[in-house]
N, C-alpha and C. Protein backbone atom coordinates (compact mmCIF):
# COMPACT_ATOMS: atom_id res chain seq x y z
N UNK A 1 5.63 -8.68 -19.07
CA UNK A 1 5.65 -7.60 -18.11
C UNK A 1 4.80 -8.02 -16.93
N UNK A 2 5.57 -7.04 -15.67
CA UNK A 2 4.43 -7.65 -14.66
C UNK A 2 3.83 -6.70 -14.02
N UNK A 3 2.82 -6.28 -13.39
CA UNK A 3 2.18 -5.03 -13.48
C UNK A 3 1.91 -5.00 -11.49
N UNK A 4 1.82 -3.79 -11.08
CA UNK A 4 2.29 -3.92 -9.48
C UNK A 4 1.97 -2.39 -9.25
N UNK A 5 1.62 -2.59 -7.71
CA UNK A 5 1.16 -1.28 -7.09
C UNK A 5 1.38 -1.53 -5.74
N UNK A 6 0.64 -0.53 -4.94
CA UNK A 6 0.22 0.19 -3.45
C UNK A 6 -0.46 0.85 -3.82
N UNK A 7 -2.08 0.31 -2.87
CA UNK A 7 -2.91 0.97 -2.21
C UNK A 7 -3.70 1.55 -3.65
N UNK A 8 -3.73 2.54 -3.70
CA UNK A 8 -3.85 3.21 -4.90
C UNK A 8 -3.92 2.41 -6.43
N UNK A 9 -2.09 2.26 -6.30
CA UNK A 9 -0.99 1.83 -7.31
C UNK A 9 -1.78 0.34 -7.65
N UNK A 10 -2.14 -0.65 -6.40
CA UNK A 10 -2.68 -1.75 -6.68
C UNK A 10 -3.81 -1.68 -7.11
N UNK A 11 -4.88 -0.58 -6.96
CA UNK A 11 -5.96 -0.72 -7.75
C UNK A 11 -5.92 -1.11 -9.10
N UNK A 12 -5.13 0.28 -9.37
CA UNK A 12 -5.26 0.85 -11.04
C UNK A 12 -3.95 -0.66 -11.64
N UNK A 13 -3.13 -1.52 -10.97
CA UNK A 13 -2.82 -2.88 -11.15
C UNK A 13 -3.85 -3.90 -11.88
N UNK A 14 -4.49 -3.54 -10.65
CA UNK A 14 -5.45 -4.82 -10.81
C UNK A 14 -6.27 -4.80 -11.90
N UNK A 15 -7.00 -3.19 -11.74
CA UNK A 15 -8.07 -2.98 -12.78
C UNK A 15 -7.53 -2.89 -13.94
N UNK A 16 -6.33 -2.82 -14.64
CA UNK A 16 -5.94 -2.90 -15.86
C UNK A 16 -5.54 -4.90 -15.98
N UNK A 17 -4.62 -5.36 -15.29
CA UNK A 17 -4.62 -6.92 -15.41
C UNK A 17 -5.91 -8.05 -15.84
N UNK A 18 -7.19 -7.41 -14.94
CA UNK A 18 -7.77 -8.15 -14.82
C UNK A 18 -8.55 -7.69 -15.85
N UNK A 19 -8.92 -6.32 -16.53
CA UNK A 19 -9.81 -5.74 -17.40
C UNK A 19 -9.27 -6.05 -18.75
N UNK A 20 -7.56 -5.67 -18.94
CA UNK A 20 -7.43 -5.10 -20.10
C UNK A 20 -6.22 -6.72 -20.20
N UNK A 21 -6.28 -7.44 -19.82
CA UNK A 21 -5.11 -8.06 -20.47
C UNK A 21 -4.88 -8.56 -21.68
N UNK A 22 -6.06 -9.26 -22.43
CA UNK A 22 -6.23 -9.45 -23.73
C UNK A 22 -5.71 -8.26 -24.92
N UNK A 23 -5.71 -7.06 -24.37
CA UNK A 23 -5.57 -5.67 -24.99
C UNK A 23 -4.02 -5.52 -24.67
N UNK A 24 -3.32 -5.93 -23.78
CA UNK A 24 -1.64 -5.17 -23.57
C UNK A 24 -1.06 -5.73 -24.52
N UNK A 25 -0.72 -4.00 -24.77
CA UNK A 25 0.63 -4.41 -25.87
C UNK A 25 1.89 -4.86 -25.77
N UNK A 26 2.04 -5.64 -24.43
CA UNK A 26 3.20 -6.19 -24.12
C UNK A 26 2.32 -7.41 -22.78
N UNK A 27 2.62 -8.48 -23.60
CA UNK A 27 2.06 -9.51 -22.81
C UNK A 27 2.11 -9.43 -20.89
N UNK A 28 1.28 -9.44 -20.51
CA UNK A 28 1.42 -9.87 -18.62
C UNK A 28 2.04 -11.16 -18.17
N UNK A 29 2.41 -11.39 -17.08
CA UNK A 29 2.89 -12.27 -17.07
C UNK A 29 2.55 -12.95 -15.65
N UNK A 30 2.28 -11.68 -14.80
CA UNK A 30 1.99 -11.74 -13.60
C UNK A 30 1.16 -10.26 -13.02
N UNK A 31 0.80 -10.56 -12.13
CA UNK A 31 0.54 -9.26 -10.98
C UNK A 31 1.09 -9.12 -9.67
N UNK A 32 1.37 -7.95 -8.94
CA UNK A 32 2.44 -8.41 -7.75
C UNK A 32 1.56 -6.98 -7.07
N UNK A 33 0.47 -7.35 -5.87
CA UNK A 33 0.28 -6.04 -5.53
C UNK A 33 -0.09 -6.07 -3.70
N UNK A 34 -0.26 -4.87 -3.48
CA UNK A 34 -0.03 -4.62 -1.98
C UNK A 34 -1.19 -3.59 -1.46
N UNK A 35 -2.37 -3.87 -0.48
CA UNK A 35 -3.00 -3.09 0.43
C UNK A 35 -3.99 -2.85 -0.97
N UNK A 36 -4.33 -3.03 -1.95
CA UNK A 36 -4.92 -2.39 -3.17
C UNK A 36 -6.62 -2.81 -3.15
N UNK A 37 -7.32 -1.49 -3.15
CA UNK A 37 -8.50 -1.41 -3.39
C UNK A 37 -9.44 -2.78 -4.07
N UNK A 38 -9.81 -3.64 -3.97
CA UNK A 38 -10.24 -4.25 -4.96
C UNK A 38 -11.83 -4.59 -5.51
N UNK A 39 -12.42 -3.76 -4.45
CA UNK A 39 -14.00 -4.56 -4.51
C UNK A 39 -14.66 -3.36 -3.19
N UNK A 40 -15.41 -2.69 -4.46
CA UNK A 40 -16.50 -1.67 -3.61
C UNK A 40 -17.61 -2.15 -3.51
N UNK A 41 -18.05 -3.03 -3.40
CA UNK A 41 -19.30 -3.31 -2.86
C UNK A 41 -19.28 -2.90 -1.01
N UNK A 42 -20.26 -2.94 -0.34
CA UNK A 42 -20.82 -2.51 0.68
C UNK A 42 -20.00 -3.89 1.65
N UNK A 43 -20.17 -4.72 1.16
CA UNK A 43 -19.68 -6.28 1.78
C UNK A 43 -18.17 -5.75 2.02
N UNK A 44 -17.83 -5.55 1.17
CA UNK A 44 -15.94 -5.94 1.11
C UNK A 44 -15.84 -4.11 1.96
N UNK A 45 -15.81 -3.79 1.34
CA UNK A 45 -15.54 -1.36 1.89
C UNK A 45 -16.14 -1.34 3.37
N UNK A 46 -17.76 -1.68 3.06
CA UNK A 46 -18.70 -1.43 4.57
C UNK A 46 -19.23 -0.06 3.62
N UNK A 47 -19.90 1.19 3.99
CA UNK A 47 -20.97 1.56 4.02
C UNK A 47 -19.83 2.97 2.26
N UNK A 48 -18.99 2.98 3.02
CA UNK A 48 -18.03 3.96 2.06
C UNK A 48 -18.00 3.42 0.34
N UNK A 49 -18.06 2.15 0.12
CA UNK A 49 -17.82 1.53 -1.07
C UNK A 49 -18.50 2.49 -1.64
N UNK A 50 -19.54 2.49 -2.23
CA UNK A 50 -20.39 2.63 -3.11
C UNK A 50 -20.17 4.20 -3.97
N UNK A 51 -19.63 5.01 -2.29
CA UNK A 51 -19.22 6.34 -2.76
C UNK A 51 -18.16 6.62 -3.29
N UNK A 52 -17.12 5.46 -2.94
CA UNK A 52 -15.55 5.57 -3.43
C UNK A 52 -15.77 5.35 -4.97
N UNK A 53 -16.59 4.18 -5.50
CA UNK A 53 -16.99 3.84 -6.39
C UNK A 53 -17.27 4.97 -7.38
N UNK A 54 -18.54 5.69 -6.93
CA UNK A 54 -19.25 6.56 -7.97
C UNK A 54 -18.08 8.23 -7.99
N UNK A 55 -17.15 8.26 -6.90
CA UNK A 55 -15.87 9.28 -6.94
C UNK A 55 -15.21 8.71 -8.29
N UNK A 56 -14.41 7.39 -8.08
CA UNK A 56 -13.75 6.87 -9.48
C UNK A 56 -14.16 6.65 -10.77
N UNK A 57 -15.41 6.81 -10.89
CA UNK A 57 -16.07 6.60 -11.99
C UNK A 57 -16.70 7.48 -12.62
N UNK A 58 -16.48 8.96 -11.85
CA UNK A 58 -17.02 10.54 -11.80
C UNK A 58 -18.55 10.57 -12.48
N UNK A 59 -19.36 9.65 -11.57
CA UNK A 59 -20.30 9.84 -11.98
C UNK A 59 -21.32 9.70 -10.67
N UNK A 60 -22.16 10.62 -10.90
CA UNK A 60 -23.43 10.74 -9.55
C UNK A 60 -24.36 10.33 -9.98
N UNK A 61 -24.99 9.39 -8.59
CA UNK A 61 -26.02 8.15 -8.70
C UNK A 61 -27.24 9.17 -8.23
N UNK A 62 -27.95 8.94 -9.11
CA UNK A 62 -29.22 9.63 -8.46
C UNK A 62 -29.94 8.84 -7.81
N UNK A 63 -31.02 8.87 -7.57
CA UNK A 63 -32.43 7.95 -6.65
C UNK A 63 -32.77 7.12 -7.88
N UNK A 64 -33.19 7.66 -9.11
CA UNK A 64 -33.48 6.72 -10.29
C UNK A 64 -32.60 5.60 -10.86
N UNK A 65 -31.11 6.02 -10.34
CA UNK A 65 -30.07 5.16 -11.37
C UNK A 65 -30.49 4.03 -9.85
N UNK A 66 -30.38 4.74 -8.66
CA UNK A 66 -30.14 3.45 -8.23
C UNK A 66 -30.78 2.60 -7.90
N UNK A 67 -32.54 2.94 -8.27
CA UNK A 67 -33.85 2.61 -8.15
C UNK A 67 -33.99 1.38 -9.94
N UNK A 68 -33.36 1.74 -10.74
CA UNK A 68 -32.86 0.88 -11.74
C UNK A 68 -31.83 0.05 -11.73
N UNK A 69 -31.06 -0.40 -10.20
CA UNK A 69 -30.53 -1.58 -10.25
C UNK A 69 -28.56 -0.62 -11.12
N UNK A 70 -28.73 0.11 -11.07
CA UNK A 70 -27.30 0.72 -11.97
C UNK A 70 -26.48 0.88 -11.22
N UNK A 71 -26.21 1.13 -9.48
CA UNK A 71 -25.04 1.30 -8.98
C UNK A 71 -23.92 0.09 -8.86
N UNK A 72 -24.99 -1.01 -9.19
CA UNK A 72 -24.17 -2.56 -9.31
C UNK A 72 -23.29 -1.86 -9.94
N UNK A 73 -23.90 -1.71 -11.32
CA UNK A 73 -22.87 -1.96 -12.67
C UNK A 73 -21.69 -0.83 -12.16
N UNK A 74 -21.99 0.11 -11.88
CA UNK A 74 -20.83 1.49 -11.62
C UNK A 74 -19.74 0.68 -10.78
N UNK A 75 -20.20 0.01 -9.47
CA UNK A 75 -19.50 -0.71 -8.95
C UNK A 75 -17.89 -1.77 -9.53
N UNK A 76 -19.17 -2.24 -9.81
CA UNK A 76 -18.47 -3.23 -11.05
C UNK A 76 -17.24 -2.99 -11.73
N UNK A 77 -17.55 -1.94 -12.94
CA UNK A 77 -17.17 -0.73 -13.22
C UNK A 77 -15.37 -0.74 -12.70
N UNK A 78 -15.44 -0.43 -11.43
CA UNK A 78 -13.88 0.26 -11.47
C UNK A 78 -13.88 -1.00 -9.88
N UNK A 79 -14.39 -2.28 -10.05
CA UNK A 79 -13.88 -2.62 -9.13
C UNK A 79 -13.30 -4.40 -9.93
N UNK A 80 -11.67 -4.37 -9.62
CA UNK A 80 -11.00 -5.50 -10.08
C UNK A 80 -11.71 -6.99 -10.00
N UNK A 81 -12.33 -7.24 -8.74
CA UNK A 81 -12.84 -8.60 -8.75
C UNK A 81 -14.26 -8.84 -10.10
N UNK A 82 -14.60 -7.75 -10.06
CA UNK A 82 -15.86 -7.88 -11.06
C UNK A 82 -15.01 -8.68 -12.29
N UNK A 83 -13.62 -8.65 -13.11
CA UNK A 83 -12.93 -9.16 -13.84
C UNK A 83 -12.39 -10.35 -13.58
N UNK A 84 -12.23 -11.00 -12.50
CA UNK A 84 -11.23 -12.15 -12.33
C UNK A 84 -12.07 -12.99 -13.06
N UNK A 85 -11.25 -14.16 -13.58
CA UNK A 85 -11.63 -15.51 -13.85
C UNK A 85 -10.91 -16.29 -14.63
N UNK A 86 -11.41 -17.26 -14.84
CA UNK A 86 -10.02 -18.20 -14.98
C UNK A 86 -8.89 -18.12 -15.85
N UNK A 87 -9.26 -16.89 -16.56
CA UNK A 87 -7.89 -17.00 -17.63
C UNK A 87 -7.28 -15.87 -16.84
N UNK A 88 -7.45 -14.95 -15.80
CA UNK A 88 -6.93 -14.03 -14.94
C UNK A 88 -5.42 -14.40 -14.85
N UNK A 89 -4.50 -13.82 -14.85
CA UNK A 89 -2.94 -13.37 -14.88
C UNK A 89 -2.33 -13.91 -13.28
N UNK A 90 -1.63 -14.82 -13.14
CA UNK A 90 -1.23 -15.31 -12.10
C UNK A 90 -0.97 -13.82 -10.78
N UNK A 91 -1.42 -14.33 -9.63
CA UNK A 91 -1.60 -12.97 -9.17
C UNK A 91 -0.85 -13.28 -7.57
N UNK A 92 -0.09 -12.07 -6.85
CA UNK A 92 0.06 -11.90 -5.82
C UNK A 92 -0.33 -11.07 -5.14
N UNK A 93 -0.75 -11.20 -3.67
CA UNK A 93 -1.59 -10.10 -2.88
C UNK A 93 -1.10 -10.08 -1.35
N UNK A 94 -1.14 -9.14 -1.07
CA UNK A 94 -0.75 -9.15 0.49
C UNK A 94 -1.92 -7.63 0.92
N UNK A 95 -2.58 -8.15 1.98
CA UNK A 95 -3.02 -6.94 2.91
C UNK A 95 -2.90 -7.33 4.08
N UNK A 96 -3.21 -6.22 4.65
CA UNK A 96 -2.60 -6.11 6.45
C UNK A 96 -4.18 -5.82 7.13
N UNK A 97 -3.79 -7.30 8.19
CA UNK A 97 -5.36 -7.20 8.80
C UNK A 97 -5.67 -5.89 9.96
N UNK A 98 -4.85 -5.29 10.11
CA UNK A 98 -5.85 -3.96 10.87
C UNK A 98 -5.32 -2.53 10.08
N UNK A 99 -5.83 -3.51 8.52
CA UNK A 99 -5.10 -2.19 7.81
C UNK A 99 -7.01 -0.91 8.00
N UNK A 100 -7.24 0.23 7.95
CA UNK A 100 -8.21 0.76 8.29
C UNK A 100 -8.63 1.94 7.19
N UNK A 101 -7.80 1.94 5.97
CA UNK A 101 -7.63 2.45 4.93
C UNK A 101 -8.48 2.02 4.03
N UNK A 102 -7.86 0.31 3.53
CA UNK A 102 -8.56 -0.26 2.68
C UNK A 102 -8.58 -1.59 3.57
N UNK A 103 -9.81 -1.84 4.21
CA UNK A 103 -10.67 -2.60 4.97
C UNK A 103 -9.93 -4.08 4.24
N UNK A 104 -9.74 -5.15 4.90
CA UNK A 104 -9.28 -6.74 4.77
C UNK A 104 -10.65 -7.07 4.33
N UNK A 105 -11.68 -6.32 3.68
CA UNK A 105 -12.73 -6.98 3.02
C UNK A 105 -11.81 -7.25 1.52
N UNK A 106 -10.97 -6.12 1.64
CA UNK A 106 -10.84 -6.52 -0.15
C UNK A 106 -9.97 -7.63 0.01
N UNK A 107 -9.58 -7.64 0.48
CA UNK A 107 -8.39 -8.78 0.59
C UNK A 107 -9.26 -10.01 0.46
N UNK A 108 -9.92 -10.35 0.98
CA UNK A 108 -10.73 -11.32 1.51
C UNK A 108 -11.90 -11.38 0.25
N UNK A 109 -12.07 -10.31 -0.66
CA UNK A 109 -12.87 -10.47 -2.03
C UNK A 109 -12.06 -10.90 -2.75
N UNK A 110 -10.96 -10.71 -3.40
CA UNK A 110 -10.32 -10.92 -4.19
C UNK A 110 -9.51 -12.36 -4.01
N UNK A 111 -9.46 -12.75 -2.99
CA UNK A 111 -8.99 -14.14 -2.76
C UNK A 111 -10.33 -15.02 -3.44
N UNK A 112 -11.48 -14.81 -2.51
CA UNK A 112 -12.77 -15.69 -2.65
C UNK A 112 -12.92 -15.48 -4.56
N UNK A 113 -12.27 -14.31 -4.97
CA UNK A 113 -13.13 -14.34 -6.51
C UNK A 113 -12.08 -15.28 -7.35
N UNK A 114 -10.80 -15.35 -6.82
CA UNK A 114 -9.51 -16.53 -7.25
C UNK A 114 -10.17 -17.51 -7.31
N UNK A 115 -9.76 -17.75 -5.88
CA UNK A 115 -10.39 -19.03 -5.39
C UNK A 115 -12.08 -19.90 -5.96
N UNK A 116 -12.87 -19.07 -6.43
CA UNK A 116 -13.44 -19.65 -7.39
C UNK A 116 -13.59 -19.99 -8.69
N UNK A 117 -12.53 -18.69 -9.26
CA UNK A 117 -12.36 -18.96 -10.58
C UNK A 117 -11.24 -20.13 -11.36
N UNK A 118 -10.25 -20.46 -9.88
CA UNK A 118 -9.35 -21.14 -10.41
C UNK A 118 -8.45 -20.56 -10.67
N UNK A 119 -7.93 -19.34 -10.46
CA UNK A 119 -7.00 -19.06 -11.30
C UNK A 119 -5.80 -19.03 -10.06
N UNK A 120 -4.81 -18.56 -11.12
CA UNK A 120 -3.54 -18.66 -9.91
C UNK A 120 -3.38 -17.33 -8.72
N UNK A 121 -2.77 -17.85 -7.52
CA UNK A 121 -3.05 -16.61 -7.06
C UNK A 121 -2.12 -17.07 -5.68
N UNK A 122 -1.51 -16.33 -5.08
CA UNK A 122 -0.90 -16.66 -3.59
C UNK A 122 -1.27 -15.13 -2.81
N UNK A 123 -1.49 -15.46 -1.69
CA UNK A 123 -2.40 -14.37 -0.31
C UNK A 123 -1.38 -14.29 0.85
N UNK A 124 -0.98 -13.18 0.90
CA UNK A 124 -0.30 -13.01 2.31
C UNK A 124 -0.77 -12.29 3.24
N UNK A 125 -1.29 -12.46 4.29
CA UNK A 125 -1.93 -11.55 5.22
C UNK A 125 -0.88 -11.39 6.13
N UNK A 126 -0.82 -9.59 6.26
CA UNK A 126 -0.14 -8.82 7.49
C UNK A 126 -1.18 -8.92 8.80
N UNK A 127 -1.11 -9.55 9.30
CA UNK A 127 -2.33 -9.89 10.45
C UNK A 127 -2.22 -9.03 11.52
N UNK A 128 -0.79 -8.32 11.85
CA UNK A 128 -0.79 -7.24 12.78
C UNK A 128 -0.57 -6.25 11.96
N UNK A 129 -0.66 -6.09 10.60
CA UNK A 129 -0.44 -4.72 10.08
C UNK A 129 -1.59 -3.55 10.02
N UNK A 130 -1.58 -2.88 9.78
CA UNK A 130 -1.99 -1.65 8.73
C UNK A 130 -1.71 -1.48 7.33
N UNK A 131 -2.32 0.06 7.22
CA UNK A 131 -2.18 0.30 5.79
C UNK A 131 -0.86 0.37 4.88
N UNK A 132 0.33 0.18 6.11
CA UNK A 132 1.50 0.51 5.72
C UNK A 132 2.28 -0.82 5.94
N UNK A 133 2.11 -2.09 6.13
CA UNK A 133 2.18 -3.78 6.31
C UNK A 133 3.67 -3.85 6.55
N UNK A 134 4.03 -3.10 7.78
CA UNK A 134 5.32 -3.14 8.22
C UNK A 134 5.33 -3.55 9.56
N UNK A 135 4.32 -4.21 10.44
CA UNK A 135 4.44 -4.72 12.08
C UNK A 135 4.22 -5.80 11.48
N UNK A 136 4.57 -6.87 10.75
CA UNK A 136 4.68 -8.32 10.24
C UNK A 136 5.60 -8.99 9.74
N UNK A 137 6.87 -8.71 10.13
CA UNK A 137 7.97 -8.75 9.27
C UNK A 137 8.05 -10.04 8.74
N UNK A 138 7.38 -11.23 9.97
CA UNK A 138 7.83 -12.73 8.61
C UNK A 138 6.59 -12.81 7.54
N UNK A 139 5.48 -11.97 7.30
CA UNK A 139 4.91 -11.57 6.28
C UNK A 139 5.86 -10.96 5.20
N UNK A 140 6.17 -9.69 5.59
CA UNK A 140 7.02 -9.04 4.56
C UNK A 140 8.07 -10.12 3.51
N UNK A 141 8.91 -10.99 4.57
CA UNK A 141 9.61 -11.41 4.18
C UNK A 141 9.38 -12.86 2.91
N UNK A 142 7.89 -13.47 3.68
CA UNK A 142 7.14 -14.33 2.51
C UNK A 142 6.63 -13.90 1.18
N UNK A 143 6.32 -12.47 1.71
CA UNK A 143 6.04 -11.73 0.36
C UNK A 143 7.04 -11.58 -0.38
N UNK A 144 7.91 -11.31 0.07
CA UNK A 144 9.55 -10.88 -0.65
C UNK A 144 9.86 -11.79 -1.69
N UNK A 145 9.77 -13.32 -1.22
CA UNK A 145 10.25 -14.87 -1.38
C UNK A 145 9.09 -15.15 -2.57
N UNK A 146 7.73 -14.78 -2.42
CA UNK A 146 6.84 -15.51 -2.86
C UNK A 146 7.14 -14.02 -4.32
N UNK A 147 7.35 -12.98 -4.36
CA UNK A 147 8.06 -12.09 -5.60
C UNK A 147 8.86 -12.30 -6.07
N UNK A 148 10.07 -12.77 -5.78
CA UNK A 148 11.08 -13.44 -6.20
C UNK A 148 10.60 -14.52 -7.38
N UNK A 149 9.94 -15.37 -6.15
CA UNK A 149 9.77 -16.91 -7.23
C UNK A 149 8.56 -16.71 -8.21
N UNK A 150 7.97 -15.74 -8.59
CA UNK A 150 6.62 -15.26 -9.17
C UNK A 150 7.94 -14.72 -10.59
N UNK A 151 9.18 -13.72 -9.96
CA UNK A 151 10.44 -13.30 -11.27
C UNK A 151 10.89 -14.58 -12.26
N UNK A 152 11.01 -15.65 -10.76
CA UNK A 152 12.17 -16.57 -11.40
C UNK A 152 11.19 -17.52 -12.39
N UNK A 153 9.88 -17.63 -12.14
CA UNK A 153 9.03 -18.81 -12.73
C UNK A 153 8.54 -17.65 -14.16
N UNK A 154 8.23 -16.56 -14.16
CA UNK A 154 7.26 -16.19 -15.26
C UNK A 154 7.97 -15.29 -16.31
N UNK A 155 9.45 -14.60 -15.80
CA UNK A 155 10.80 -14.23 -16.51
C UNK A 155 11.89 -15.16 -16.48
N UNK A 156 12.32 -16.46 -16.87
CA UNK A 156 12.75 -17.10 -16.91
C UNK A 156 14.28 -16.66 -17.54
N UNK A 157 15.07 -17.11 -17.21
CA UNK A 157 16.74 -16.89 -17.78
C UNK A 157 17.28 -15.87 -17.38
């Protein structure tokens, strides 16, 4: 199976691929996702992370949790890159660089956390897009090509 989203859809992608794959009851095979949340830290979001974070994780940071070093972990928590590594599920990604939704930090985390772990992974940037990665059409269309051959290589016959 191959597991795929938007925005949203690509979070809760990612964060199950990269968290739970050892656990699916129907093997992964791939990931195929678009504009998707991936990394609340302050770096990748800017100043919003931390709150998007402790919203998804329905839990409120007091002065003590975060005076104990704990909003890392919350972070962490519900954000996909904290999981990648090298046995990570061959992965596809596309975000759109003036997307203003979900900031090209994540894009740009989740490549760098590939890209060190080794694992497989192809990046398409909508460089005139937005949150909706439709002013890029020979993007769209690499993405299209690079889904296709992600079907034909990991569902074979």
């Amino acid at each position: 199976m191959a597991t795929s989203g938007y925005s949203a859809g690509a979070h809760l992608s990612m964060l199950y691929s990269y968290s739970r794959a050892d656990e699916s009851a129907i093997p992964l095979a791939f990931a195929a996702n678009k504009a998707g949340p991936s990394d609340f830290t302050t770096e990748a979001w800017g100043e919003a992370g931390p709150g998007i974070a402790r919203m998804l994780a329905g839990t409120e940071i007091s002065d003590q949790y975060i005076q104990e070093g704990k909003e890392k972990d919350l972070i962490e928590l519900v954000s996909p890159v904290a999981y990648v590594n090298g046995n990570s599920i061959p992965s596809l990604f596309a975000y759109g660089g003036k997307d203003s939704i979900v900031p090209i930090g994540n894009g740009e985390s989740v490549k760098k956390a590939f890209e060190e772990s080794g694992a497989v992974y192809d990046f398409i940037l909508f460089p005139f897009s937005n949150h909706i990665l439709i002013f890029t059409p020979f993007s769209g269309a690499k993405y299209n090509a690079k889904l296709k051959e992600c079907c034909d290589q990991y569902f074979p016959g």
